[in-house]
Protein backbone atom coordinates (compact mmCIF):
# COMPACT_ATOMS: atom_id res chain seq x y z
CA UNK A 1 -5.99 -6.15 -20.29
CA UNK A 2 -9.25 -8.03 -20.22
CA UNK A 3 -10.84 -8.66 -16.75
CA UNK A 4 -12.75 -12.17 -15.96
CA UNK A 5 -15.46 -12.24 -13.93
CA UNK A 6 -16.65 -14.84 -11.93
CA UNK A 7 -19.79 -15.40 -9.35
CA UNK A 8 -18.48 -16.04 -5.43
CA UNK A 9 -21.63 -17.67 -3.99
CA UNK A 10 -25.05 -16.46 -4.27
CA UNK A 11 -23.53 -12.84 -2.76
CA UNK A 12 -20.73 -11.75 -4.48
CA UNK A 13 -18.90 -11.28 -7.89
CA UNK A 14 -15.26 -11.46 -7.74
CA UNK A 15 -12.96 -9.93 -10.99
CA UNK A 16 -9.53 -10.19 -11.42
CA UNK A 17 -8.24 -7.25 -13.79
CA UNK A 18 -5.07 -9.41 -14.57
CA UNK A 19 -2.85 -12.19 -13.03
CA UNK A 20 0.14 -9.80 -13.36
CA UNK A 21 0.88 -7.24 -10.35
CA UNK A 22 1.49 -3.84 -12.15
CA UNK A 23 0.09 0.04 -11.46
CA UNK A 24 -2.20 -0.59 -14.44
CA UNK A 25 -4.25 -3.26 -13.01
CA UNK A 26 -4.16 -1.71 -9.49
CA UNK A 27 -5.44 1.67 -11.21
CA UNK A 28 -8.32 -0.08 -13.54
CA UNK A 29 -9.01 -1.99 -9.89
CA UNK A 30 -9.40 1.08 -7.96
CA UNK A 31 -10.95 3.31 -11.11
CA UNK A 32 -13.90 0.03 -10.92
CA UNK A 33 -14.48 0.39 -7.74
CA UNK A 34 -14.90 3.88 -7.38
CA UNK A 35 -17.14 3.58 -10.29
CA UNK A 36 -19.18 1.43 -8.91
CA UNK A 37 -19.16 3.41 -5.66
CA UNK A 38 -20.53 6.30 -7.91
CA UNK A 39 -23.21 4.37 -9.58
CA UNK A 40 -25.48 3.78 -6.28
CA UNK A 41 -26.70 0.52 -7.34
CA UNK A 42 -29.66 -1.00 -5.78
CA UNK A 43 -27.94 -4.00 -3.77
CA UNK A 44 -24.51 -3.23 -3.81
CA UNK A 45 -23.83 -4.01 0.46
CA UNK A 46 -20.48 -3.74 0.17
CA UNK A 47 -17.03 -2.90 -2.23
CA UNK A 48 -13.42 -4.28 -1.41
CA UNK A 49 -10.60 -3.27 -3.64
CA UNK A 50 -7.45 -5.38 -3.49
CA UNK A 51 -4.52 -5.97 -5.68
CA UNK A 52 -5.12 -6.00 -9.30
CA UNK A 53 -8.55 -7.11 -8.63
CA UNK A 54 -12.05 -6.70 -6.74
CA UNK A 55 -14.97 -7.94 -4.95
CA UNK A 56 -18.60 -6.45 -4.87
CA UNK A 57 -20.65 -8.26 -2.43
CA UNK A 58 -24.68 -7.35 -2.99
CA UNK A 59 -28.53 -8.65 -1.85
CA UNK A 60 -29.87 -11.17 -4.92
CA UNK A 61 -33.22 -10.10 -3.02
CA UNK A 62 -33.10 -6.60 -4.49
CA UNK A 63 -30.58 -6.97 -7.81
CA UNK A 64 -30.85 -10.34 -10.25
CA UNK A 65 -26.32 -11.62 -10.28
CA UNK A 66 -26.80 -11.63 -14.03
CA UNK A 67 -27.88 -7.81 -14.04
CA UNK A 68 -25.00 -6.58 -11.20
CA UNK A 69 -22.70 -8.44 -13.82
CA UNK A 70 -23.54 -6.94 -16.59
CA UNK A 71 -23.82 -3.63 -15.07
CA UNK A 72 -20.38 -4.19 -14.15
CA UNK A 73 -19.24 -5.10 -17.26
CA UNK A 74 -20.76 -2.08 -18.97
CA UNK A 75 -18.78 0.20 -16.30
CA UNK A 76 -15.97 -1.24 -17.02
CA UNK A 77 -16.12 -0.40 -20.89
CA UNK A 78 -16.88 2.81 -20.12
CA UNK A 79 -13.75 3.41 -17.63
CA UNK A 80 -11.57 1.67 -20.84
CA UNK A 81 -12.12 4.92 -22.91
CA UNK A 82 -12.01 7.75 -20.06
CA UNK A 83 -9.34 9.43 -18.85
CA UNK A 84 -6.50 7.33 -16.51
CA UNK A 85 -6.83 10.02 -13.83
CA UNK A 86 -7.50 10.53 -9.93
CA UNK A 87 -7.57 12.72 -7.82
CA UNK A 88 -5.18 11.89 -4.66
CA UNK A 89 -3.02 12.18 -1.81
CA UNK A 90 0.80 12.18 -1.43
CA UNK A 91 1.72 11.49 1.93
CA UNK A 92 5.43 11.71 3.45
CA UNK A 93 6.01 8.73 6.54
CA UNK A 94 8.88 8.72 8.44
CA UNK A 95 11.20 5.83 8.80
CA UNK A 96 13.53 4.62 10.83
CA UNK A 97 15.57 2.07 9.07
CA UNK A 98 17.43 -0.33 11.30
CA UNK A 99 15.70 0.63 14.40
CA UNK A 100 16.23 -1.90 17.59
CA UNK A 101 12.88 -3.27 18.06
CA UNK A 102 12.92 -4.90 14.58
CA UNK A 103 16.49 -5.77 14.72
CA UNK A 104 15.52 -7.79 18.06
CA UNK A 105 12.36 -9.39 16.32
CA UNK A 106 13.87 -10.40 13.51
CA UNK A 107 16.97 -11.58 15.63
CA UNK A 108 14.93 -14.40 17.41
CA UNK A 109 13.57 -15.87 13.60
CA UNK A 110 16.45 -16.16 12.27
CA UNK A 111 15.81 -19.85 11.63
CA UNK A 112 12.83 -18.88 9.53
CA UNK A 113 14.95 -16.46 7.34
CA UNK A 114 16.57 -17.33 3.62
CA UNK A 115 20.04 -15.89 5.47
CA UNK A 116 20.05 -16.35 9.12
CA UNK A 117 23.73 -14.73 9.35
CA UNK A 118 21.91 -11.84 7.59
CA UNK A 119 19.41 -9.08 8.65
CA UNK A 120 16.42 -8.90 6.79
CA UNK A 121 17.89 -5.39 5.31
CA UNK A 122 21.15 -6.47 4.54
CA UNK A 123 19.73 -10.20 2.94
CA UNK A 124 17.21 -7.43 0.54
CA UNK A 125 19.83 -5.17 -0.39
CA UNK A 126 22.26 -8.07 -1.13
CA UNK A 127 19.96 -10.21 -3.30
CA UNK A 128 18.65 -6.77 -5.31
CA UNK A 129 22.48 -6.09 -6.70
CA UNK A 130 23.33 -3.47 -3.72
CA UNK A 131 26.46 -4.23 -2.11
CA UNK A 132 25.48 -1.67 0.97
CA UNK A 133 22.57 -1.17 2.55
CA UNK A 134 22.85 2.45 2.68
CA UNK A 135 22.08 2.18 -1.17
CA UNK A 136 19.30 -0.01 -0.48
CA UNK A 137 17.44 2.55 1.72
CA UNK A 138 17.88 5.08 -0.78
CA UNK A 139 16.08 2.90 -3.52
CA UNK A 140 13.27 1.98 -1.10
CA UNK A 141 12.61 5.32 -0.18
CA UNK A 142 13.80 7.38 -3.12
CA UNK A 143 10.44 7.22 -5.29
CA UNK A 144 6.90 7.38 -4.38
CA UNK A 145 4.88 4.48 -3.66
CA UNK A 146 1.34 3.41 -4.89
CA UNK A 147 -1.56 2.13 -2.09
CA UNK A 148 -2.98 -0.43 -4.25
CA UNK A 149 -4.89 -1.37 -1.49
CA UNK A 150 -5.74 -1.43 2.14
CA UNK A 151 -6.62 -4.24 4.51
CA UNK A 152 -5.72 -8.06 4.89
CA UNK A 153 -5.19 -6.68 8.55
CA UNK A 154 -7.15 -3.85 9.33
CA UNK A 155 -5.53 -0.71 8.20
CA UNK A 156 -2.76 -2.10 6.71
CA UNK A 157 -1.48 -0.53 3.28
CA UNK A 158 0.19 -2.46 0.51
CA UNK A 159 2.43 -0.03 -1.35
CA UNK A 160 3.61 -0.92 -5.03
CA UNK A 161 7.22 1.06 -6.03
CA UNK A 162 6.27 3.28 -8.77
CA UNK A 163 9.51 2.84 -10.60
CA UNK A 164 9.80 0.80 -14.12
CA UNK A 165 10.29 -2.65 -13.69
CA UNK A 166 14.15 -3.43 -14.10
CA UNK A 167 14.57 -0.89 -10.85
CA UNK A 168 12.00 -2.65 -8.75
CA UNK A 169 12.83 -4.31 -5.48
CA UNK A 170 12.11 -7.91 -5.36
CA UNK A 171 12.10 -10.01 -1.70
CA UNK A 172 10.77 -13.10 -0.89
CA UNK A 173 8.62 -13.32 2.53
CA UNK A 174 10.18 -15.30 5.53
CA UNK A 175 10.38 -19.41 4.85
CA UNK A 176 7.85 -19.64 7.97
CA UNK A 177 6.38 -16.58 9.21
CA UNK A 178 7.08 -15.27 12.26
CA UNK A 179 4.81 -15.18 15.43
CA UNK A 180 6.01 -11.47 16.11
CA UNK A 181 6.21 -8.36 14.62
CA UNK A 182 6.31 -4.89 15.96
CA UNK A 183 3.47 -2.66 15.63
CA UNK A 184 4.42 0.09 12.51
CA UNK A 185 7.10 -2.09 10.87
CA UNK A 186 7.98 -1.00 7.31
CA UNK A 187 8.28 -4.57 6.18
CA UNK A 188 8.33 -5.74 2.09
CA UNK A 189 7.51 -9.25 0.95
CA UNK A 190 7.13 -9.67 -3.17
CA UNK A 191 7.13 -6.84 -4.99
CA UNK A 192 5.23 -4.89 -2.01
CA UNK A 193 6.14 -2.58 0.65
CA UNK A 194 3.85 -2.15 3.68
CA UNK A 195 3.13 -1.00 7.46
CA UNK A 196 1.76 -3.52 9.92
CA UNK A 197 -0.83 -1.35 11.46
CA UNK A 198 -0.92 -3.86 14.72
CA UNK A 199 1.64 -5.90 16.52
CA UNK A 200 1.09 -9.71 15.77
CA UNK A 201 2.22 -12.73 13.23
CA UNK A 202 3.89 -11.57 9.92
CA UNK A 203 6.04 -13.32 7.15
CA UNK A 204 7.30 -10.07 5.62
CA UNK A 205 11.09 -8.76 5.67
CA UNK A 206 11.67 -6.48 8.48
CA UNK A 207 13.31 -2.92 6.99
CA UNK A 208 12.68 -0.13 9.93
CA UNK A 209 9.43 1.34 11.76
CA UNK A 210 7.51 4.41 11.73
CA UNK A 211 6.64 6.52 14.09
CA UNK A 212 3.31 7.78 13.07
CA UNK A 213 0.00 5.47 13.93
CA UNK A 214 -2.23 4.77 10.53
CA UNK A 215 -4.51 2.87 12.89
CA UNK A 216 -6.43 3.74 15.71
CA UNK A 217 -9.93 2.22 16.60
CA UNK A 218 -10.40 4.33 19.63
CA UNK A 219 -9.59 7.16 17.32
CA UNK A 220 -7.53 9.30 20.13
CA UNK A 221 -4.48 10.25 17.86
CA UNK A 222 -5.45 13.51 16.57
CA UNK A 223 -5.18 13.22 12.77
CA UNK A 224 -7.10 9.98 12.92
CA UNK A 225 -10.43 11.32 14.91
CA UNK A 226 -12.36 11.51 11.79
CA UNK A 227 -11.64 7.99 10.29
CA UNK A 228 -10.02 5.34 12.41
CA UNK A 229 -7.46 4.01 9.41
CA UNK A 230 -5.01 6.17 8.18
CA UNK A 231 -4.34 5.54 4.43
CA UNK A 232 -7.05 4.81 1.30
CA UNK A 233 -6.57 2.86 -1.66
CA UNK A 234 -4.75 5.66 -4.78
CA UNK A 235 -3.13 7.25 -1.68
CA UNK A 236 0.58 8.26 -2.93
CA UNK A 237 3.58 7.66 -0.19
CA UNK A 238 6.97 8.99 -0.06
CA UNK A 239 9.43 7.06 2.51
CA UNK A 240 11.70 9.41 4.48
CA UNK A 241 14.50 8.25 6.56
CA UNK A 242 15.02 9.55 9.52
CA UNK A 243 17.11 8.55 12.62
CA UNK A 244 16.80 8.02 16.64
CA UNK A 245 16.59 11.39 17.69
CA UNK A 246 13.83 12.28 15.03
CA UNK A 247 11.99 9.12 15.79
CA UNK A 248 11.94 9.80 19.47
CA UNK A 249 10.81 13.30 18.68
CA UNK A 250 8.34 12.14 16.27
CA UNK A 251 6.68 9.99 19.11
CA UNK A 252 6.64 12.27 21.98
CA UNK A 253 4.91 14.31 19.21
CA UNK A 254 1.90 12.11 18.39
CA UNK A 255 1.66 11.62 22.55
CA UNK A 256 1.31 15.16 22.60
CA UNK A 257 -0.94 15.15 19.71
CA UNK A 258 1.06 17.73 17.70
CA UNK A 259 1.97 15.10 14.78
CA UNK A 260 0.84 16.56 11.74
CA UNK A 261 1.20 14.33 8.49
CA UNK A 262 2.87 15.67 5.68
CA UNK A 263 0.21 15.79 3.09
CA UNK A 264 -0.52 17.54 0.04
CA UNK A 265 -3.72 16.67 -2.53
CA UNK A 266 -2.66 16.02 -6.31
CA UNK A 267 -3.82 15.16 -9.47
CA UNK A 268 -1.95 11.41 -10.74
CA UNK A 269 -2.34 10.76 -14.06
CA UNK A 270 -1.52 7.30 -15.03
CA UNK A 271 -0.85 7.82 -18.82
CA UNK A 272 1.28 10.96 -17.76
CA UNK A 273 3.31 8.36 -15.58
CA UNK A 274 3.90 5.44 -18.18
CA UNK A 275 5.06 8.52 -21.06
CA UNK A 276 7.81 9.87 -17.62
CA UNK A 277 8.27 8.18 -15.01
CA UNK A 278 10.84 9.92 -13.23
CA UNK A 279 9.60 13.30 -14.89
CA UNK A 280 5.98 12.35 -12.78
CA UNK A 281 7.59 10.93 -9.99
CA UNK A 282 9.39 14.84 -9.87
CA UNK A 283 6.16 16.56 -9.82
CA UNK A 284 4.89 14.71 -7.29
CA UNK A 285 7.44 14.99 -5.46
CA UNK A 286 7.34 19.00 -5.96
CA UNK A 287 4.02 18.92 -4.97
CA UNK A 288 4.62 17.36 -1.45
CA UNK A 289 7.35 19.80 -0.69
CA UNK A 290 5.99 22.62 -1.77
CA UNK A 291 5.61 25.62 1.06
């Protein structure tokens, strides 16, 4: 994997670990980033991970472009022969797939969809070989998921399946987007899951919703008085499906600011993961549940 750098301006250097989506390039993203976090350098304003790549935005008043790159580059060999480790979260979040207030969004698009005589849900689980969508929800939320990174909107987390390939869920975005979409929808477009952290526009498919807020700029929900968005980038998520009644109890919960996230720190090695998959994927699991 060889990363190419390239200048953005007179303020930022942009580097794209690979043109390929994969938990390799989102790790060496995040690992960079960190790194460069870590370093202090004199300049550096500001660091943005995304998806298999990353922008550092910095003062040319205080550090020459041709030194930030270079000091960049020399990170970057260095984080090629350490250890594929970090240090993270895994996070359980409550779905409920099927719920009413996407069904009735995604009811008035229909004329934006692939399948307008199918639901978003049943149109995913059809086109990824599952002929019900019971089976579908169980591969969405049976492993863990991956926050490659957060933003785009603010506080929104895009979540990569951390499954090998041939089991990955594949679904193409809405032909148009849509000019609605309710706040906390678990929605998938590509080969990412994600959480719209607001209401507003969206061209995602519509799976369920989620109860618990991962944004809150007036920081009143009780887990989220520290730090106004929910989820970082290396955070670790495990779906769980859960229906009306827990949903309902779920809410009044977070009113009553008695919601308490499911959390549990852990170690996720990334060479660990690509020599067991499911083996990893057990621990983690483990971890999360553990009393």
């Amino acid at each position: 994997m060889s990363s190419r750098y390239t200048f953005g301006g007179d303020e930022h250097i942009f580097v794209e670990v690979d043109e390929a989506m994969s938990l390799e390039a989102f790790f060496v993203s995040l690992s960079m980033t960190n790194a460069v976090r870590d370093a202090n350098i004199k300049g550096v304003t500001e660091i943005c991970p995304a998806n298999a790549s990353f922008q550092i935005k910095f003062d040319p008043d205080q550090i020459h472009p041709d030194d930030l790159m270079k000091e960049l580059k020399r990170l970057e060999a260095e984080a090629q022969h350490g250890e594929h480790a970090l240090d993270t979260r895994i996070i359980e979040i409550p779905v409920f797939y099927q719920d009413p207030w996407t069904h009735e969004t995604l009811m008035r698009f229909r004329e934006r969809h692939q399948d307008p005589d199918a639901t978003d849900i049943e149109y995913a689980a059809s086109i990824n070989g599952y002929d019900r969508v019971a089976k579908f929800i169980e591969a969405h939320s049976g492993a863990p998921w991956f926050v490659s990174m957060v933003g785009f909107v603010a506080g929104l987390p895009f979540l990569y399946q951390m499954v090998d390939r041939p089991r990955q869920i594949q679904v193409p975005k809405y032909l148009r987007p849509r000019t609605d979409t309710p706040r906390l929808t678990v929605g998938y477009g590509g080969c990412f899951s994600c959480i719209y952290s607001v209401r507003g526009a969206g061209g995602y498919q519509m799976f369920g919703i989620t109860p618990m807020p991962i944004y809150d700029p007036e920081q009143k929900v009780s887990y989220l008085q520290d730090f106004m968005v929910f989820f970082r980038p290396g955070d670790i998520v495990k779906w769980k499906p859960i229906n009306r009644e827990e949903y309902d109890a779920a809410v009044a919960d977070v009113q009553a600011g008695t919601f308490v996230p499911r959390i549990r720190n852990v170690r996720f090695s990334l060479d660990e993961f690509n020599a067991d998959i499911d083996g990893t994927n057990a621990k983690l699991m483990e971890a999360l549940y553990a009393d």
